[in-house]
C-alpha atoms as a PDB file:
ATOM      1  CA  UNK A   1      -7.462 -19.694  16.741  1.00  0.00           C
ATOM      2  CA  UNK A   2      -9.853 -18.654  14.031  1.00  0.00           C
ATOM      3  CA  UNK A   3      -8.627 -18.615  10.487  1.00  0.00           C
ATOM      4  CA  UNK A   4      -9.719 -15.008  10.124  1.00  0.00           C
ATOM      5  CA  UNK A   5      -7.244 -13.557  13.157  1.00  0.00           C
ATOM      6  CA  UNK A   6      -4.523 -14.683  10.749  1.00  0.00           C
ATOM      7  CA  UNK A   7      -5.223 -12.387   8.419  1.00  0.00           C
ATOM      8  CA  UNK A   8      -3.859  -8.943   8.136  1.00  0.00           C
ATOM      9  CA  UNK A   9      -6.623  -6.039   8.271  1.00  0.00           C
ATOM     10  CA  UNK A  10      -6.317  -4.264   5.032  1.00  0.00           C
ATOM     11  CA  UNK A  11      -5.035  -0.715   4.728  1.00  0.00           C
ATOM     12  CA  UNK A  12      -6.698   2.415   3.887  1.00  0.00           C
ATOM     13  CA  UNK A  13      -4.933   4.881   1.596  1.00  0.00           C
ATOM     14  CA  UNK A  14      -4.417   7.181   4.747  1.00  0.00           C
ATOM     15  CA  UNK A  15      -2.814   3.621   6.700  1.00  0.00           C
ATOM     16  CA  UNK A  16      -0.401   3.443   3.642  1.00  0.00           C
ATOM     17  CA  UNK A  17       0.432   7.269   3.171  1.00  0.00           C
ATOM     18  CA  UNK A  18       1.356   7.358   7.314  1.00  0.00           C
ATOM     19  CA  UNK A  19       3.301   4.032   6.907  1.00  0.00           C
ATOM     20  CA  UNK A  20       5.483   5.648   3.970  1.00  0.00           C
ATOM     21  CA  UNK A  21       5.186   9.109   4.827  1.00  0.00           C
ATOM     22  CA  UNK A  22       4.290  10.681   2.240  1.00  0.00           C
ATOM     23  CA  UNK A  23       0.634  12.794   1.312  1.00  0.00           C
ATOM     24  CA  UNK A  24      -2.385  10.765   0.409  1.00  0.00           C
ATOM     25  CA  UNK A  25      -2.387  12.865  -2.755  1.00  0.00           C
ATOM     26  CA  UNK A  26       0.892  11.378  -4.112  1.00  0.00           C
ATOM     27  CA  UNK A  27      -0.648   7.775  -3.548  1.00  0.00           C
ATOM     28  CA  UNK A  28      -3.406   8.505  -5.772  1.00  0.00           C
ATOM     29  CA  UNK A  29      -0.634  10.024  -8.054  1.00  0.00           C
ATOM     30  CA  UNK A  30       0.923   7.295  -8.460  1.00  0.00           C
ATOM     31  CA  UNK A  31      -1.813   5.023  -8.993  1.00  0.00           C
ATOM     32  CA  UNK A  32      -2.506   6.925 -11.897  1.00  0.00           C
ATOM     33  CA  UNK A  33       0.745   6.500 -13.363  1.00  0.00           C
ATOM     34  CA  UNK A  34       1.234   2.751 -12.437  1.00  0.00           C
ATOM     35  CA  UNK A  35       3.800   3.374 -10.060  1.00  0.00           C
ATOM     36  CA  UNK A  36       3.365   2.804  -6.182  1.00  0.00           C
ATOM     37  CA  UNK A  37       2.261  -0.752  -4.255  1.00  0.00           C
ATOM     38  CA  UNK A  38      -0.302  -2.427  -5.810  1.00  0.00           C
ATOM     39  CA  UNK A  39      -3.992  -1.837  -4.857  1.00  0.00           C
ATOM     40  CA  UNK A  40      -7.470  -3.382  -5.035  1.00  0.00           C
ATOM     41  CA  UNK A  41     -10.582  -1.354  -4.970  1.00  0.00           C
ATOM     42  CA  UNK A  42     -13.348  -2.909  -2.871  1.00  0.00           C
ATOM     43  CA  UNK A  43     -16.223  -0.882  -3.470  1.00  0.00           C
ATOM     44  CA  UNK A  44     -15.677   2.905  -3.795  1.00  0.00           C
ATOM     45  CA  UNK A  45     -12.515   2.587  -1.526  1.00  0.00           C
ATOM     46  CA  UNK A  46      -9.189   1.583  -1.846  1.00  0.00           C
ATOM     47  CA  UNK A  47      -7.569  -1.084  -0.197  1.00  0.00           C
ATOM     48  CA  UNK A  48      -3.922  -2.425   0.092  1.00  0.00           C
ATOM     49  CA  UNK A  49      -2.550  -5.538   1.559  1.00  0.00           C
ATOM     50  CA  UNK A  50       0.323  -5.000   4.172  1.00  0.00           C
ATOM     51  CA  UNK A  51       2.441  -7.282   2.402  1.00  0.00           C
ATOM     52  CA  UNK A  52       2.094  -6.032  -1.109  1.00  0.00           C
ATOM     53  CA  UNK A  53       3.441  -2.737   0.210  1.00  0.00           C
ATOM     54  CA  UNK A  54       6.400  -3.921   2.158  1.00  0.00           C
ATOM     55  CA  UNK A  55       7.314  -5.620  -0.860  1.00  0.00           C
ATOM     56  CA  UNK A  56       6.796  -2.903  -2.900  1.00  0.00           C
ATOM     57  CA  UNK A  57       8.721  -1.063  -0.472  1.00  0.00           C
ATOM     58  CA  UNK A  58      11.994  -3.792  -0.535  1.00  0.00           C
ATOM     59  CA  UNK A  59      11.885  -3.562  -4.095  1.00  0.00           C
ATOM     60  CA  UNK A  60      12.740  -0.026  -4.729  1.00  0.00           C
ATOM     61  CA  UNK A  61      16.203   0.738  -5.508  1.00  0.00           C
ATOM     62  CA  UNK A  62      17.382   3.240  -3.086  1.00  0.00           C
ATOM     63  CA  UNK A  63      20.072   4.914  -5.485  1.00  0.00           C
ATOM     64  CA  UNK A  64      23.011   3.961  -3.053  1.00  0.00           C
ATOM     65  CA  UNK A  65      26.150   2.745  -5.091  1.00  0.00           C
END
């Protein structure tokens, strides 16, 4: 198997904002304000690793006591 099948594709901001469900606005919201997954820029576009937002994601604190 070649090295580069292991490796997740990258996700677009649209990928991430279907994933969470929320509007691609509020990503780039929240980029702004250092909040949200982490992100790379490659180019003009902006890219996020699967992983990075699933742990992101695990980290929140949902509020339930």
């Amino acid at each position: 198997m070649d090295d580069m099948q292991l490796i997740a594709p990258l996700w677009t901001v649209q990928d991430v904002s279907e994933y969470l469900r929320v509007p691609v606005q509020t990503l780039y919201s929240w980029r702004q304000t250092g909040y949200g997954p982490p992100c790379r820029r490659v180019g003009k576009h902006l890219r996020y690793r699967p992983v990075d937002v699933a742990a992101w994601l695990d980290g929140l604190d949902d509020g339930v006591a």
